[in-house]
C-alpha atoms as a PDB file:
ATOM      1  CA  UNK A   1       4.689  40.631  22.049  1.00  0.00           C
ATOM      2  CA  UNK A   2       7.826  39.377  23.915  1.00  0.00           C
ATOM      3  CA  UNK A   3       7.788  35.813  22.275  1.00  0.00           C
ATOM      4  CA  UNK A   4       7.479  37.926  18.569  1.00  0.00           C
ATOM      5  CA  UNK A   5      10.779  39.923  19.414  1.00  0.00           C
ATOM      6  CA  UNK A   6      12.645  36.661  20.861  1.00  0.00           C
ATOM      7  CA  UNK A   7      10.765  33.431  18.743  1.00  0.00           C
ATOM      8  CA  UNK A   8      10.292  35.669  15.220  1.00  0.00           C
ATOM      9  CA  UNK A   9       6.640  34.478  15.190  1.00  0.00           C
ATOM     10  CA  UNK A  10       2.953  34.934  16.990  1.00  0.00           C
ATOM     11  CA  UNK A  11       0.331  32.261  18.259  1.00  0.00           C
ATOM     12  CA  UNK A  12      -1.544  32.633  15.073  1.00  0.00           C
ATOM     13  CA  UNK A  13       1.530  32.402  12.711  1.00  0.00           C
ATOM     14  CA  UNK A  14       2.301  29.009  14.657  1.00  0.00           C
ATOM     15  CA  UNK A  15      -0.882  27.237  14.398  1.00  0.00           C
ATOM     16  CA  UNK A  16      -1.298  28.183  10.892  1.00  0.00           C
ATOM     17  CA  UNK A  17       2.186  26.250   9.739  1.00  0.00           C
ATOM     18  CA  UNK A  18       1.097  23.274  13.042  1.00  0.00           C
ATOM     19  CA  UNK A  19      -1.921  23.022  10.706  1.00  0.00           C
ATOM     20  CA  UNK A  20       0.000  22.738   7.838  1.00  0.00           C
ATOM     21  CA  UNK A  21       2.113  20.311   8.896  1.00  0.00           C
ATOM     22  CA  UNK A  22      -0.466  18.075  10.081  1.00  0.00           C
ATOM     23  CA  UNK A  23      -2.163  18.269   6.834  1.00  0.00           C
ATOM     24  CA  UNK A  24       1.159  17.269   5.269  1.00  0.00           C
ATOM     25  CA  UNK A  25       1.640  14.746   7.460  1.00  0.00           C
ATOM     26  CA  UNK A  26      -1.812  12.985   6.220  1.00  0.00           C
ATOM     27  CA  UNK A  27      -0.865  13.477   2.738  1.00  0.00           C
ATOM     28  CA  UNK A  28       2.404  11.781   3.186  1.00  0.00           C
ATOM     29  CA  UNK A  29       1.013   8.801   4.863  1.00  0.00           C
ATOM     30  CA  UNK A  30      -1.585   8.250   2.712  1.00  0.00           C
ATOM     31  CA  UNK A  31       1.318   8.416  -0.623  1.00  0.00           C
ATOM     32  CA  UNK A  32       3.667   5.848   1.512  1.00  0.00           C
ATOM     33  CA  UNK A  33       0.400   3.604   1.696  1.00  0.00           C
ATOM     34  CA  UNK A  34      -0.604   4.107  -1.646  1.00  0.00           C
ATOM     35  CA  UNK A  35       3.377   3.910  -3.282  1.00  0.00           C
ATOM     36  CA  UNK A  36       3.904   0.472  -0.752  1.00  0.00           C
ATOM     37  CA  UNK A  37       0.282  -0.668  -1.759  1.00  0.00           C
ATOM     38  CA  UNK A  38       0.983  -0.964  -5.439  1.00  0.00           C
ATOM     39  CA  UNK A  39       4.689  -2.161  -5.193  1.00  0.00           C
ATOM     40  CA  UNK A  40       3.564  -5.086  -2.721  1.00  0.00           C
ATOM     41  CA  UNK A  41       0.561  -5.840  -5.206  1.00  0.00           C
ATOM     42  CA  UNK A  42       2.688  -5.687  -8.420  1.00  0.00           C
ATOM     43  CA  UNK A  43       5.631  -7.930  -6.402  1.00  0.00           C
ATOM     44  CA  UNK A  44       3.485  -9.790  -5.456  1.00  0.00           C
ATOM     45  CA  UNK A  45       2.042 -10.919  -9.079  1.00  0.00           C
ATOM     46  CA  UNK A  46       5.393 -11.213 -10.087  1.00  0.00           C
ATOM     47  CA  UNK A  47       6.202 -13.710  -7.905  1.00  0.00           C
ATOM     48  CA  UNK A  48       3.080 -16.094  -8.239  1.00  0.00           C
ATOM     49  CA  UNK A  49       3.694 -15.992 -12.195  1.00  0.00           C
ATOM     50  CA  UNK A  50       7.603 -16.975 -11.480  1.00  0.00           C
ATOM     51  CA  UNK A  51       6.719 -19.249  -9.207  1.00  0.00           C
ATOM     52  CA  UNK A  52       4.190 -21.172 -12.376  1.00  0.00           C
ATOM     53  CA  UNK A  53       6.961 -20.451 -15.009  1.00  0.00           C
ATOM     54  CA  UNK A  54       9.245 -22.463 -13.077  1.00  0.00           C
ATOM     55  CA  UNK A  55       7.462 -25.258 -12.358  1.00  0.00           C
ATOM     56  CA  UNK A  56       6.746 -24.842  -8.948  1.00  0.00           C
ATOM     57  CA  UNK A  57       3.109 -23.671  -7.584  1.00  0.00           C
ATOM     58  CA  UNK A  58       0.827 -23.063 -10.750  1.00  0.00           C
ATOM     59  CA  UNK A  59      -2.871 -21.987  -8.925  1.00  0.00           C
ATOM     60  CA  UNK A  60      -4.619 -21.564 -12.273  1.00  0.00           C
ATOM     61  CA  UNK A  61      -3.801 -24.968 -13.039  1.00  0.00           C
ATOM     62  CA  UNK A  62      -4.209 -26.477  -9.646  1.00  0.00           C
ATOM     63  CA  UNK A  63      -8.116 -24.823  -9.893  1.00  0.00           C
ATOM     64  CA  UNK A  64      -8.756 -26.163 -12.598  1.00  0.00           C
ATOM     65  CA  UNK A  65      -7.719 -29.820 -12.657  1.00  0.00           C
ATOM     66  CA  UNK A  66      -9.695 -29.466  -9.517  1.00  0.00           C
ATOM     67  CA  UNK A  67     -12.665 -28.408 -10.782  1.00  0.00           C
ATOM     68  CA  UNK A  68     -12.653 -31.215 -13.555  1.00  0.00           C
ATOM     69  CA  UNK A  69     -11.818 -33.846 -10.613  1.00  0.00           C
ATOM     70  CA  UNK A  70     -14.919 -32.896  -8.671  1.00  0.00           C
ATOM     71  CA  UNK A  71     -16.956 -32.644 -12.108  1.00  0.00           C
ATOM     72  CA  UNK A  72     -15.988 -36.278 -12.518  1.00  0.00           C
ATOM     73  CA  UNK A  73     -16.120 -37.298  -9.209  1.00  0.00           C
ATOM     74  CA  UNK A  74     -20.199 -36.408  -9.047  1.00  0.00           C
ATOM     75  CA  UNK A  75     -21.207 -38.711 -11.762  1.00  0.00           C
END
């Protein structure tokens, strides 16, 4: 009763909005995971394709010319 008068809220009032905030906290993490999971993913295709457009690393055509090299290289 005293911590009502002097706080403004009870026990029950306070582990209703602790509970709240936990579940909050969850959600939040799990956006920031999901917003910096698709931004690295995306960046990251971005950069492989720039780095083949300019003539640097191309791994699609690095696989393949492999693949053909070994082909040959068994008969």
């Amino acid at each position: 009763m005293v911590t009502e008068l002097l706080m403004g809220f009870d026990e029950q009032t306070l582990a209703y909005d602790l509970q709240r905030a936990h579940s909050a906290d969850i959600w939040f993490i799990r956006a920031r995971f999901f917003i910096w999971g698709v931004t690295s993913t995306v960046g990251g295709f971005l950069v492989g394709h720039a780095l083949s457009t300019i003539g640097g690393i191309n791994l699609y055509s690095m696989a393949w010319n492999g693949f053909w090299e070994m082909w040959y290289g068994l008969w």
